[in-house]
N, C-alpha and C. Protein backbone atom coordinates (compact mmCIF):
# COMPACT_ATOMS: atom_id res chain seq x y z
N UNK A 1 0.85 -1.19 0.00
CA UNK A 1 0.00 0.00 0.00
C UNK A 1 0.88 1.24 0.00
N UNK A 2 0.72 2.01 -1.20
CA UNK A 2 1.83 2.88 -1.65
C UNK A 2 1.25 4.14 -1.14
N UNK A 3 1.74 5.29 -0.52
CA UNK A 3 1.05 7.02 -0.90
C UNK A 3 1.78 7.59 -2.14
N UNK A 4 0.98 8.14 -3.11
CA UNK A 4 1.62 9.36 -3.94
C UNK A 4 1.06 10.43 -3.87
N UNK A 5 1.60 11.14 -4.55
CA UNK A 5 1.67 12.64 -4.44
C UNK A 5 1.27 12.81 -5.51
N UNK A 6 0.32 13.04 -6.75
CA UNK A 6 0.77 13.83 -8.03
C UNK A 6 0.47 15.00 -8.60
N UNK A 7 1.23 15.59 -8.97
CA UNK A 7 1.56 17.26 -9.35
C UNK A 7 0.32 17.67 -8.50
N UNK A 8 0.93 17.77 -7.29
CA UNK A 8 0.81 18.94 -6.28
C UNK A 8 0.96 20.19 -6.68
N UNK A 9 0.46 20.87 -6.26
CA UNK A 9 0.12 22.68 -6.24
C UNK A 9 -0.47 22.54 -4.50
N UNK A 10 0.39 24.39 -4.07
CA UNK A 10 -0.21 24.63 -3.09
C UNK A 10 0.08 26.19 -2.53
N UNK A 11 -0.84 26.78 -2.44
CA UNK A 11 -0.38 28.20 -2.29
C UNK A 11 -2.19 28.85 -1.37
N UNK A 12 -1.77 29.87 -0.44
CA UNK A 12 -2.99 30.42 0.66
C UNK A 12 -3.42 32.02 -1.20
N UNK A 13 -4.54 31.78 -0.45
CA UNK A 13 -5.23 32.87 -1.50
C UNK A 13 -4.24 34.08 -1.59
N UNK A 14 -4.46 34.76 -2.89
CA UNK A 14 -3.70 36.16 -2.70
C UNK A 14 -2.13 35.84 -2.10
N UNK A 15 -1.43 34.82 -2.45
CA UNK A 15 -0.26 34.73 -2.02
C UNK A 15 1.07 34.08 -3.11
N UNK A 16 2.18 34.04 -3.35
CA UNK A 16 2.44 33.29 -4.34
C UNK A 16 2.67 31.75 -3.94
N UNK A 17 2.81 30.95 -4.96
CA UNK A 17 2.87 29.43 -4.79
C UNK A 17 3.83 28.87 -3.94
N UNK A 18 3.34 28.20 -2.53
CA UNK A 18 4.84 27.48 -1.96
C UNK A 18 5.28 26.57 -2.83
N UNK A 19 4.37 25.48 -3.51
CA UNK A 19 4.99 24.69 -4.73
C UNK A 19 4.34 24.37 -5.50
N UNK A 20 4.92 23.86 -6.79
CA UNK A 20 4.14 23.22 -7.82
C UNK A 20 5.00 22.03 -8.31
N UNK A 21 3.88 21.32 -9.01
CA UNK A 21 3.90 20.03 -9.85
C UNK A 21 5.15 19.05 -8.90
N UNK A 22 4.68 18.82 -7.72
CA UNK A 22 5.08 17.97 -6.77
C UNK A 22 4.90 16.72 -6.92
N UNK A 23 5.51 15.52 -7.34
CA UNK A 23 5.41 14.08 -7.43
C UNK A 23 5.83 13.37 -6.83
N UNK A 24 5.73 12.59 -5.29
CA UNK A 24 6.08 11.78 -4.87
C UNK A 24 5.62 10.50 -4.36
N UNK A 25 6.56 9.51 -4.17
CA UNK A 25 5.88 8.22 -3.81
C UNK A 25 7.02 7.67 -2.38
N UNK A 26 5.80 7.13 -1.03
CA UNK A 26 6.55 6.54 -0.28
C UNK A 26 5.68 4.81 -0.48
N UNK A 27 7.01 4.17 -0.41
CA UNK A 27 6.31 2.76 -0.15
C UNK A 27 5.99 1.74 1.07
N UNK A 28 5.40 0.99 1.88
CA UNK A 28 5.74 0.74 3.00
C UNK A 28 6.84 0.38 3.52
N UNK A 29 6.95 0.73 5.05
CA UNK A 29 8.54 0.24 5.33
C UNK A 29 9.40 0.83 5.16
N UNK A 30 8.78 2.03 4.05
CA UNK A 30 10.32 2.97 3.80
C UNK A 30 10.27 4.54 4.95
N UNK A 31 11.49 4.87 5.02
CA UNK A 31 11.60 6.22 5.66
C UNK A 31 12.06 6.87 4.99
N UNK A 32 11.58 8.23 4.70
CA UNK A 32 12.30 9.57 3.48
C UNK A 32 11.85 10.38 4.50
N UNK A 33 13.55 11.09 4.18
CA UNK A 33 13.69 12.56 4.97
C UNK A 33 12.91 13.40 4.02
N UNK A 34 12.50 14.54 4.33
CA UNK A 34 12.16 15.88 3.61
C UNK A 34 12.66 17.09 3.85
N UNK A 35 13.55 17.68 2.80
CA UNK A 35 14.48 18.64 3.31
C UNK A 35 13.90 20.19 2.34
N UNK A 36 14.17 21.02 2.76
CA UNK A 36 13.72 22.27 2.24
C UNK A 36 13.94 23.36 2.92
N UNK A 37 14.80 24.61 2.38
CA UNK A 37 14.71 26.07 3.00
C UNK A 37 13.40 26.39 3.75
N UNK A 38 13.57 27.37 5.05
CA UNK A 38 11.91 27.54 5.57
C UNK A 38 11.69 28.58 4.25
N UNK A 39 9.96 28.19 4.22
CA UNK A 39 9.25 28.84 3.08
C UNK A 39 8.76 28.32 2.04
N UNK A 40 9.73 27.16 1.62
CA UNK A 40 9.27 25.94 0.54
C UNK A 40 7.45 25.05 0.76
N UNK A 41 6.80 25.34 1.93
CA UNK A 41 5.88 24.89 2.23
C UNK A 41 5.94 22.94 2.81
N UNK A 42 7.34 22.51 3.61
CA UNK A 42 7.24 21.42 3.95
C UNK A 42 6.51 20.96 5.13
N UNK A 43 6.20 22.15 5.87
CA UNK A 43 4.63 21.38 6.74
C UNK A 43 3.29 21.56 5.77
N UNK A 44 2.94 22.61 4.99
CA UNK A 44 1.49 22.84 3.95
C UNK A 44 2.03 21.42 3.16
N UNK A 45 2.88 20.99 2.49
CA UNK A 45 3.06 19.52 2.11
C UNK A 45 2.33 18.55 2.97
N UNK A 46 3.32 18.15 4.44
CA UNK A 46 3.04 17.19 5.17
C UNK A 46 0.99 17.33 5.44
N UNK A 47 0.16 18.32 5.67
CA UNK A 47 -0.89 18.91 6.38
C UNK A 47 -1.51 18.42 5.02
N UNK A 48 -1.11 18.43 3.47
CA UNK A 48 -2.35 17.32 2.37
C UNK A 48 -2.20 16.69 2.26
N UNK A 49 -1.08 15.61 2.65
CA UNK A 49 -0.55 14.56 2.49
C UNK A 49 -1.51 13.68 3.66
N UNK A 50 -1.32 14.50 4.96
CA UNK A 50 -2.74 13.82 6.03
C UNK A 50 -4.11 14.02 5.81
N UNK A 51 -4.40 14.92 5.30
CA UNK A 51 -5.59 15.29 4.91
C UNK A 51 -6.37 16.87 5.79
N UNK A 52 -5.40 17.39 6.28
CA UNK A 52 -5.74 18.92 6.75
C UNK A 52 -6.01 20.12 6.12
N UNK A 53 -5.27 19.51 4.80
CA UNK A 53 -5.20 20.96 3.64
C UNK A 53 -5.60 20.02 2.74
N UNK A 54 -6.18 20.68 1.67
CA UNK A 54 -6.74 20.13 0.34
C UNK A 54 -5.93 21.19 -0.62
N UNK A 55 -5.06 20.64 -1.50
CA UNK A 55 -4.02 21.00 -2.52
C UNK A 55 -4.90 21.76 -3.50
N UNK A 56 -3.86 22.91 -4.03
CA UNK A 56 -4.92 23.69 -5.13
C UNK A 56 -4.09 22.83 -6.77
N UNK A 57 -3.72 22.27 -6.49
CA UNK A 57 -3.65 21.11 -7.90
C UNK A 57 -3.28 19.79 -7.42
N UNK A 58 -3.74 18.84 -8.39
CA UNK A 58 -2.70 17.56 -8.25
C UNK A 58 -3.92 16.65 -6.80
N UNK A 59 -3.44 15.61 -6.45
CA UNK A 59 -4.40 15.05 -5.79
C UNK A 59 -3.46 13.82 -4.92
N UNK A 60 -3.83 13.24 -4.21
CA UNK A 60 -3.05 12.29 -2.97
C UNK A 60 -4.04 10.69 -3.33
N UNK A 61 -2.82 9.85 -3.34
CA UNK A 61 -3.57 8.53 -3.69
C UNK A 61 -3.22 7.56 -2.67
N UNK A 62 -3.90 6.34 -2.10
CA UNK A 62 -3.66 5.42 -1.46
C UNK A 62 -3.85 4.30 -2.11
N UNK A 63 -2.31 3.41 -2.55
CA UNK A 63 -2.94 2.39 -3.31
C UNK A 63 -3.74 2.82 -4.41
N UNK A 64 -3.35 3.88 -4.97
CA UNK A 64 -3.94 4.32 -6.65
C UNK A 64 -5.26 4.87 -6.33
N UNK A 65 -5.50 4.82 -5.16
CA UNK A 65 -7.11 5.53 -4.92
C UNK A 65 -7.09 6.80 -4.17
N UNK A 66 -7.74 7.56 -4.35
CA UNK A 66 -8.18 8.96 -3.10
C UNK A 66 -8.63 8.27 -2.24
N UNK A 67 -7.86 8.91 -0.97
CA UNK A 67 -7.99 8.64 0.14
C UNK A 67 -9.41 9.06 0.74
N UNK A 68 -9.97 8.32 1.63
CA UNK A 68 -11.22 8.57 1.97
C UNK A 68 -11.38 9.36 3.62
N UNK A 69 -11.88 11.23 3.06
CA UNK A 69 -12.02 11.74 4.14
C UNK A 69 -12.51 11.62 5.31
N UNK A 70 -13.28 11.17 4.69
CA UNK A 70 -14.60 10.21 6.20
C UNK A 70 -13.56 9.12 7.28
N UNK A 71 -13.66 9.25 8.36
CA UNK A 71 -13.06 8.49 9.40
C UNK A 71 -11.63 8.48 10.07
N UNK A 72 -11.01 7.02 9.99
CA UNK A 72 -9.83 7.62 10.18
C UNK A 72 -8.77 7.59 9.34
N UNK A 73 -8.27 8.69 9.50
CA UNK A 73 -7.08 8.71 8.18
C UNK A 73 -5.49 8.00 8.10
N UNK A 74 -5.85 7.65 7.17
CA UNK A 74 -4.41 6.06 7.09
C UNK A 74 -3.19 7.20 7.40
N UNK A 75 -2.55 8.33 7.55
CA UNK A 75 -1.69 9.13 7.45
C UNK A 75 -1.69 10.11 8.16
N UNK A 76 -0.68 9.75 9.39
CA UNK A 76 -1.26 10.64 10.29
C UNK A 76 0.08 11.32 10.61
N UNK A 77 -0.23 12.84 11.20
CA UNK A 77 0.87 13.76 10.58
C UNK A 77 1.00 14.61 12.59
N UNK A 78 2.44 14.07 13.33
CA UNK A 78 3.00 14.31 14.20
C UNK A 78 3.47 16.18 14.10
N UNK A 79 2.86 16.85 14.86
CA UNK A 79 3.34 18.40 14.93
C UNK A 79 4.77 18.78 15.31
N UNK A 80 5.26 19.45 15.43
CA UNK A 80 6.70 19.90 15.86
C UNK A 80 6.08 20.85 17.63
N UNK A 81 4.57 21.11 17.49
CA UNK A 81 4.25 21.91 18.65
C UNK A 81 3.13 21.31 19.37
N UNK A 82 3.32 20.13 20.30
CA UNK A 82 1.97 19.40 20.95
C UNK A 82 1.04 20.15 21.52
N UNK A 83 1.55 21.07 22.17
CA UNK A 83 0.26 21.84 22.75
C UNK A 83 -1.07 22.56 22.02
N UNK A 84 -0.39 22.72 20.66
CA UNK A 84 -0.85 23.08 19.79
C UNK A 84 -2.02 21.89 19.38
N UNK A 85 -1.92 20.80 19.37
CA UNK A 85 -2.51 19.80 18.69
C UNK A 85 -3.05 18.97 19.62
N UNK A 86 -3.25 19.23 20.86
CA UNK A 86 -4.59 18.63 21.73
C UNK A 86 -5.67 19.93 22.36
N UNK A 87 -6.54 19.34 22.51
CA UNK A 87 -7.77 20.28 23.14
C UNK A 87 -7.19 20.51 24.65
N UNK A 88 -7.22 22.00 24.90
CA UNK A 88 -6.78 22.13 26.01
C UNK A 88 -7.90 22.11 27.11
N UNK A 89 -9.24 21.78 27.19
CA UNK A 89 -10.03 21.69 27.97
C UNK A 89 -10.68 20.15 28.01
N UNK A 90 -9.72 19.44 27.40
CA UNK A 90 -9.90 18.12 28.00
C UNK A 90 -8.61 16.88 28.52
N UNK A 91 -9.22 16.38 29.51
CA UNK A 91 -8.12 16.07 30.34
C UNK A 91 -7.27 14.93 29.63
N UNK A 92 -6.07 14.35 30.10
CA UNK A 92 -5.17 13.41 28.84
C UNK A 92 -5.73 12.11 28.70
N UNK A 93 -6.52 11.74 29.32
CA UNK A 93 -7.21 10.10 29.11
C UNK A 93 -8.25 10.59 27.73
N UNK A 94 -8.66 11.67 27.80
CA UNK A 94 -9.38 11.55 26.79
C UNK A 94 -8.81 12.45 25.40
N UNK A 95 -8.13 12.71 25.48
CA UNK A 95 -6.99 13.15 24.61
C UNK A 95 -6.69 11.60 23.71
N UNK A 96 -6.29 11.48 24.81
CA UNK A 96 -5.08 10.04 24.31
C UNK A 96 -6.21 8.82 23.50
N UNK A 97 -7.61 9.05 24.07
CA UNK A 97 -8.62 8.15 23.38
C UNK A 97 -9.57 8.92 22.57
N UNK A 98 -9.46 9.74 22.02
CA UNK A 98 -10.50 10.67 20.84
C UNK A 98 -10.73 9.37 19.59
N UNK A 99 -8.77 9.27 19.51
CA UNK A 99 -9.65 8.48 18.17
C UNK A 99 -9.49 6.65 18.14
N UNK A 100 -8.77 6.25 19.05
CA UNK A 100 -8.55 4.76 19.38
C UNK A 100 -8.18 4.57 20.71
N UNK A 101 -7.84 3.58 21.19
CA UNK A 101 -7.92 2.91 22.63
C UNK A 101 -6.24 2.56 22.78
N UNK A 102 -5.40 3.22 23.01
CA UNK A 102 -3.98 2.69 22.52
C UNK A 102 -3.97 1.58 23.95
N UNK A 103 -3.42 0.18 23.76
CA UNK A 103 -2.83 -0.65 24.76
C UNK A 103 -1.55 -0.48 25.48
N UNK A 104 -1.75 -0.93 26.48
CA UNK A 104 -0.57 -0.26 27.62
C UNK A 104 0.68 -0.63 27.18
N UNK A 105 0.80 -1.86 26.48
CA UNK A 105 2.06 -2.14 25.97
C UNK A 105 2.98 -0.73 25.07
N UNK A 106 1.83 0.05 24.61
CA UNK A 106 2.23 1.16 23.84
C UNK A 106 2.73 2.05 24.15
N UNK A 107 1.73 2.43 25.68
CA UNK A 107 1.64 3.17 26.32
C UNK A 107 2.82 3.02 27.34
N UNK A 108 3.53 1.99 27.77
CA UNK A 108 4.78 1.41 28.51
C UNK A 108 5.53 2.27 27.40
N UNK A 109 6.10 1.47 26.30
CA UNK A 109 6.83 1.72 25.66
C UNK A 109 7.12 3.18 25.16
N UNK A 110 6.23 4.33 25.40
CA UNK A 110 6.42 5.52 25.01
C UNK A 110 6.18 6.36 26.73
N UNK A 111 6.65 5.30 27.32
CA UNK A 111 6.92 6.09 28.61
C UNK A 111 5.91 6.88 29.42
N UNK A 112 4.20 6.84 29.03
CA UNK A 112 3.13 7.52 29.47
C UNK A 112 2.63 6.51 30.61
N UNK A 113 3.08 7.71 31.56
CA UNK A 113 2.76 7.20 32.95
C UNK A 113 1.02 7.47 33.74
N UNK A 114 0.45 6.22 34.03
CA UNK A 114 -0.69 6.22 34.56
C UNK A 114 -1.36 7.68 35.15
N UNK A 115 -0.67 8.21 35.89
CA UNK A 115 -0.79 9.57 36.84
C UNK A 115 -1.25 10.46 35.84
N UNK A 116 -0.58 10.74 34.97
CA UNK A 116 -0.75 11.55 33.81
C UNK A 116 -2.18 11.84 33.59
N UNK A 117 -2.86 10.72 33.08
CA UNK A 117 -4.34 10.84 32.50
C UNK A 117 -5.58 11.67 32.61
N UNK A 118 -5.05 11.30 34.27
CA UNK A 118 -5.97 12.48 34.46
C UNK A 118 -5.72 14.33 34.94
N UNK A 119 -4.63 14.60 34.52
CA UNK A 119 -4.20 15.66 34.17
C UNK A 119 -4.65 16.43 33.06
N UNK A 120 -4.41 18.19 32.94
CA UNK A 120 -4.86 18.68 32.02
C UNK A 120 -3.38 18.88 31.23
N UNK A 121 -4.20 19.48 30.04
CA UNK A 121 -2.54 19.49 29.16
C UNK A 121 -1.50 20.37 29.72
N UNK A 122 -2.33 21.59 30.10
CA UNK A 122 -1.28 22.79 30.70
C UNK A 122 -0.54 22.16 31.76
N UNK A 123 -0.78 21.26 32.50
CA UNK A 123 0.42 20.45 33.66
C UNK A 123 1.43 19.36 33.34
N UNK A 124 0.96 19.35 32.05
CA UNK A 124 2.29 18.54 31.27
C UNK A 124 3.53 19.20 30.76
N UNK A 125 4.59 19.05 30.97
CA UNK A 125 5.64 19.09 29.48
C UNK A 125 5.38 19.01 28.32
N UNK A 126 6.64 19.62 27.85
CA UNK A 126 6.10 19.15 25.98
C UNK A 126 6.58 17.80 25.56
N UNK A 127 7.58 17.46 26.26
CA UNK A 127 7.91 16.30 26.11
C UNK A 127 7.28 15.24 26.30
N UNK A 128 6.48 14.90 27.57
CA UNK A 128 5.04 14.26 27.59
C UNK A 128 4.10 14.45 26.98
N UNK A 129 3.91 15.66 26.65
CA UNK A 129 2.72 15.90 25.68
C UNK A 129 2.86 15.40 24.15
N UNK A 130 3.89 15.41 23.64
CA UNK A 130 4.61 14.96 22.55
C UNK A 130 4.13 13.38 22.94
N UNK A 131 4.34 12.78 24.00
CA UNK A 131 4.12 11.16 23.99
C UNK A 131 2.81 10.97 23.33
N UNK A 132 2.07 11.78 24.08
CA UNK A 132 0.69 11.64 23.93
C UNK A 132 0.27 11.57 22.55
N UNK A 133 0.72 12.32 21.91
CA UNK A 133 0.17 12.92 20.48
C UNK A 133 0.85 11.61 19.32
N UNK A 134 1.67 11.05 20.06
CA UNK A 134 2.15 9.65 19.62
C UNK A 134 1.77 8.90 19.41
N UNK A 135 0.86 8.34 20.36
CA UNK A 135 0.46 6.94 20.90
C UNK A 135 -0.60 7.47 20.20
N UNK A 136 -1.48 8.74 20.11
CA UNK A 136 -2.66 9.10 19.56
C UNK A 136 -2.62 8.53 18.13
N UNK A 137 -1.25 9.06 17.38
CA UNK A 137 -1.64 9.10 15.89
C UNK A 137 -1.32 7.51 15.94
N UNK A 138 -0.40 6.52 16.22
CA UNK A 138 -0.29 5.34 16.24
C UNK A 138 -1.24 4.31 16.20
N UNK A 139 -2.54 4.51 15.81
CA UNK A 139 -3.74 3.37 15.11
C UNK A 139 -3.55 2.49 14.54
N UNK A 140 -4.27 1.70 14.67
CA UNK A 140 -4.33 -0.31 14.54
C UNK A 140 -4.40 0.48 12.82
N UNK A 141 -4.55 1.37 12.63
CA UNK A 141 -5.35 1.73 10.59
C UNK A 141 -4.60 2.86 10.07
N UNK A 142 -3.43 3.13 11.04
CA UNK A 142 -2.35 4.37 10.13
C UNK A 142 -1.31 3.23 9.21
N UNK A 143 -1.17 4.15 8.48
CA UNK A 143 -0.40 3.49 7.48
C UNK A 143 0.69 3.82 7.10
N UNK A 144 0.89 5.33 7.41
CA UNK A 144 2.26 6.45 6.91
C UNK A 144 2.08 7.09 8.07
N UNK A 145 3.22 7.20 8.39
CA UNK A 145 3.04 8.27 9.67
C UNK A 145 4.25 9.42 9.29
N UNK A 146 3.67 11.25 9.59
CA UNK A 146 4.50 12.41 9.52
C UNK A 146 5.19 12.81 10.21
N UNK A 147 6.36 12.63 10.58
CA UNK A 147 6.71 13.65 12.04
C UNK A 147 7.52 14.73 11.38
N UNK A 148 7.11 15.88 11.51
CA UNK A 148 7.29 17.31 11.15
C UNK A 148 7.89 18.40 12.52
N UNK A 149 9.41 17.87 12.16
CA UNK A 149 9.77 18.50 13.63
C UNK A 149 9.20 17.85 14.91
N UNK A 150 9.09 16.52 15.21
CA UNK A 150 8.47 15.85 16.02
C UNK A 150 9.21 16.12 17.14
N UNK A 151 10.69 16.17 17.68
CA UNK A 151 11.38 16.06 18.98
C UNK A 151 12.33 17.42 18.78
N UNK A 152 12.01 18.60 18.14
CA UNK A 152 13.04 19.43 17.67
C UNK A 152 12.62 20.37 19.25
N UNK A 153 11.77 20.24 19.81
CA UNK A 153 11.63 21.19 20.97
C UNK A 153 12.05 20.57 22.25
N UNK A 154 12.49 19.62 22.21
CA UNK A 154 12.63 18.45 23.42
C UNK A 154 14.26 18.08 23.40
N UNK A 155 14.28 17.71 24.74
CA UNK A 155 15.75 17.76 25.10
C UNK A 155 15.64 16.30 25.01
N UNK A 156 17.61 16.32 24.63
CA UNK A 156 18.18 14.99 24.30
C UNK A 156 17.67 13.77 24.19
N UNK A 157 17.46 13.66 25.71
CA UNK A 157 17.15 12.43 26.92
C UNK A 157 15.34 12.03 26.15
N UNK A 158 14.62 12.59 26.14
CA UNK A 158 13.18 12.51 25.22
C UNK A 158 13.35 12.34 24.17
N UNK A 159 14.09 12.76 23.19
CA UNK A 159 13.95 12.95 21.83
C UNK A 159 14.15 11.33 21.39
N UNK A 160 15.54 10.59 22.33
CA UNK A 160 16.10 9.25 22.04
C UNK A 160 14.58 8.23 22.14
N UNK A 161 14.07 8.65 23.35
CA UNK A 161 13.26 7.75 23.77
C UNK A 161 11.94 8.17 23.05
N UNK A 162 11.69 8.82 22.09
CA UNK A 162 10.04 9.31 21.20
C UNK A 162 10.92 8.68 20.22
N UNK A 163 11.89 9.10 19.70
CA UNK A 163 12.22 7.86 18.42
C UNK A 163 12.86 6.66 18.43
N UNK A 164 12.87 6.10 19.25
CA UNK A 164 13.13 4.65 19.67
C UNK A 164 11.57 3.84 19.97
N UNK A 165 10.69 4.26 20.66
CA UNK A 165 9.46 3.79 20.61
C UNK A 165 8.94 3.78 19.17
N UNK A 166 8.66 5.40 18.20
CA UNK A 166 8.41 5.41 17.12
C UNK A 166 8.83 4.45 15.87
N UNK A 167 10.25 3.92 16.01
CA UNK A 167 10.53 3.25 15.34
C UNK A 167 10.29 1.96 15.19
N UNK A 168 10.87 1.32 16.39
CA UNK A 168 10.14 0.47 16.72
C UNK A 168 8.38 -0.34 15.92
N UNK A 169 8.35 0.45 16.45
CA UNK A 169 6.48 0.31 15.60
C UNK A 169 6.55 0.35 14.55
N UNK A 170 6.88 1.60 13.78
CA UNK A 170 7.22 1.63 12.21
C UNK A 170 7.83 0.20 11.66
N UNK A 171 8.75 -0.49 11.89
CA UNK A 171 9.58 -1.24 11.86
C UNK A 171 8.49 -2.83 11.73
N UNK A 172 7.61 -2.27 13.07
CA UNK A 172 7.47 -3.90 13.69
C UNK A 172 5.47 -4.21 12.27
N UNK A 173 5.53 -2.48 12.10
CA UNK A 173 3.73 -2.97 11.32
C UNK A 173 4.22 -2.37 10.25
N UNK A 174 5.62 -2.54 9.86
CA UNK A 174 5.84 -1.98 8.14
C UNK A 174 5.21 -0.73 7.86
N UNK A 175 5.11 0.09 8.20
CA UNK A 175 4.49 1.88 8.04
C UNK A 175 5.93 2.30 7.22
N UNK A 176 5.59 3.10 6.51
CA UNK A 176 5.82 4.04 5.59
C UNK A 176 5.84 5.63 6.70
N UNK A 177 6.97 6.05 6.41
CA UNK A 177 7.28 7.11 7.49
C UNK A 177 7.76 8.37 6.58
N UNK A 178 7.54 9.53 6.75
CA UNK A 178 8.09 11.13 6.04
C UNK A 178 8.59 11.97 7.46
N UNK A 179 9.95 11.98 7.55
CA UNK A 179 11.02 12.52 8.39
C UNK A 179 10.79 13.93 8.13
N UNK A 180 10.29 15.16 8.53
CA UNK A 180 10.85 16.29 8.48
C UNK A 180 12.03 16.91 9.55
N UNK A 181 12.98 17.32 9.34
CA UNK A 181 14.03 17.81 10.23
C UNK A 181 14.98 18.46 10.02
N UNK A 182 15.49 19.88 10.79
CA UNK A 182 16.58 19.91 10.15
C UNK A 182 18.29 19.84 10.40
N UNK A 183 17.78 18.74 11.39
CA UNK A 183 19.13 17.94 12.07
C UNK A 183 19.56 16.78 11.18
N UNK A 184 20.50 17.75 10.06
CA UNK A 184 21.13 16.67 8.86
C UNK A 184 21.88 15.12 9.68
N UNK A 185 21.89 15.07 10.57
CA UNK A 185 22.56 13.67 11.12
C UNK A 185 21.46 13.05 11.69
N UNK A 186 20.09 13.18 12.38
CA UNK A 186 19.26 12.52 12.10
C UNK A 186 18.69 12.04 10.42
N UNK A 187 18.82 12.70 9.83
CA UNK A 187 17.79 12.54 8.83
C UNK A 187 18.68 11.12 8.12
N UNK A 188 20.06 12.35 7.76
CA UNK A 188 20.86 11.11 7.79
C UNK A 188 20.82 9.41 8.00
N UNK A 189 20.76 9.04 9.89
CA UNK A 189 20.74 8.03 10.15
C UNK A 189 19.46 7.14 10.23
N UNK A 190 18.34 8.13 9.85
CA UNK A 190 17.33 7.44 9.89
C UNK A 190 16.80 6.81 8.77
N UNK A 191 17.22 8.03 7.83
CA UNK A 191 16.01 7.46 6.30
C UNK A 191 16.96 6.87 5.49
N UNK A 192 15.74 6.03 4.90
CA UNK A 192 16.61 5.01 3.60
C UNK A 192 17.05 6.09 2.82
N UNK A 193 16.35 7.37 1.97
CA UNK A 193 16.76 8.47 0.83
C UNK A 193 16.01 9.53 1.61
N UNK A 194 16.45 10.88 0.74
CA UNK A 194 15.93 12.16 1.11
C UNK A 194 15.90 12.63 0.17
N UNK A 195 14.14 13.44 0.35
CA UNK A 195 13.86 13.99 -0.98
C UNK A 195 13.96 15.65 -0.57
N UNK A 196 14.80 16.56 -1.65
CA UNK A 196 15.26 17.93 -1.15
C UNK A 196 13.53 18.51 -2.08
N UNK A 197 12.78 18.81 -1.76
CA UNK A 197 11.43 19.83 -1.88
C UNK A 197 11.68 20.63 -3.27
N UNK A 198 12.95 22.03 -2.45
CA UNK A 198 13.22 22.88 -3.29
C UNK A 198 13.71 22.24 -4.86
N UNK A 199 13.76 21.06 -4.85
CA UNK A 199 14.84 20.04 -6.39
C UNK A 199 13.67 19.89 -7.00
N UNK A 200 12.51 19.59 -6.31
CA UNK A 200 11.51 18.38 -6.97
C UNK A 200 10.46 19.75 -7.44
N UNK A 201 9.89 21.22 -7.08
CA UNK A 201 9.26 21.91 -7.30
C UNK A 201 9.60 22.67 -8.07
N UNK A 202 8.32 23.22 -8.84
CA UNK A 202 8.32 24.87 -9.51
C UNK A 202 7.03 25.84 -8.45
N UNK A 203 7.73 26.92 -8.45
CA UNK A 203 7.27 27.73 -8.01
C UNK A 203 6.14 28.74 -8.64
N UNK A 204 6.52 28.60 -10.08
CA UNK A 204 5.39 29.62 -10.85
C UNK A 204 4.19 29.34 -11.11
């Protein structure tokens, strides 16, 4: 089960194009970095690729088909800013279960401690909060998973242990993974290839 990309377009009204005629393909199992000057649009990429933005050309396929908006989405796209990406007026048990039931084995393994749950987000870290938003996108039905600046706000000691769990998984249910970062020695040691944005686009 393949994602492509084909000839992408994407630009906010009244603004000029972050890119055009964008073509890409990840296959399962594989990891590709994504590299690009800021401005190239590599989170407005990652955000149609999950299904947050709808592209002003070109269209996103699963397995040769459009992906189906309704439910849950096979491609799920990790923020660089967690706080940003949970409801702050609901507490972390129900955060962590909006859209599946993650098992504790998961929940062990990405270090989310019982106590937590019933906490609000504002009494977390970002680094915990980051767990959360983990185990969230991690569904029995994702298929590609985004991390877009996933551990770039988090110190050392976290960052090892969010991508050591992450991988792990990737690894163990064959997912198809898109690295954004711009720590050239991660990207480096992680991905099979790296696709540079600014190479693959036109702008006009």
């Amino acid at each position: 089960m393949k994602i492509e990309a084909k000839n992408l377009g994407f630009r906010y009204d009244g603004y000029p194009w972050l890119f055009r005629n964008v073509d890409l393909t990840i296959q399962p199992g594989e990891i590709v970095g994504l590299k690009a000057p800021s401005g190239y649009g590599k989170t407005s990429l990652c955000k149609i690729l999950a299904g947050y933005e709808k592209p002003v050309e070109g269209e996103v396929l699963l397995n040769g088909e459009p992906i189906n908006s309704k439910g849950f989405h096979p491609v799920q796209l990790i923020f660089q800013h967690p706080e940003k990406a949970v409801n702050p007026r609901w507490k972390m048990d129900k955060v962590l279960n909006e859209g599946w039931r993650p098992d504790q084995s998961l929940l062990d393994l990405l270090g989310i401690e019982k106590e937590w749950m019933t906490r609000w987000p504002n009494e977390l870290s970002g680094g915990e909060l980051q767990r959360f938003c983990v185990a969230r996108a991690l569904g029995p039905d994702t298929k590609f998973l985004i991390a877009d600046e996933m551990t770039t706000m988090l110190d050392a000691i976290t960052q090892a242990q969010i991508w050591h769990a992450v991988l792990e998984i990737v690894r163990e249910r064959n997912m198809g993974m898109i690295v954004v970062s711009h720590e050239e020695k991660l990207v480096q040691r992680l991905c099979h290839r790296v696709i540079n944005l600014d190479e693959i686009t036109s702008r006009m």
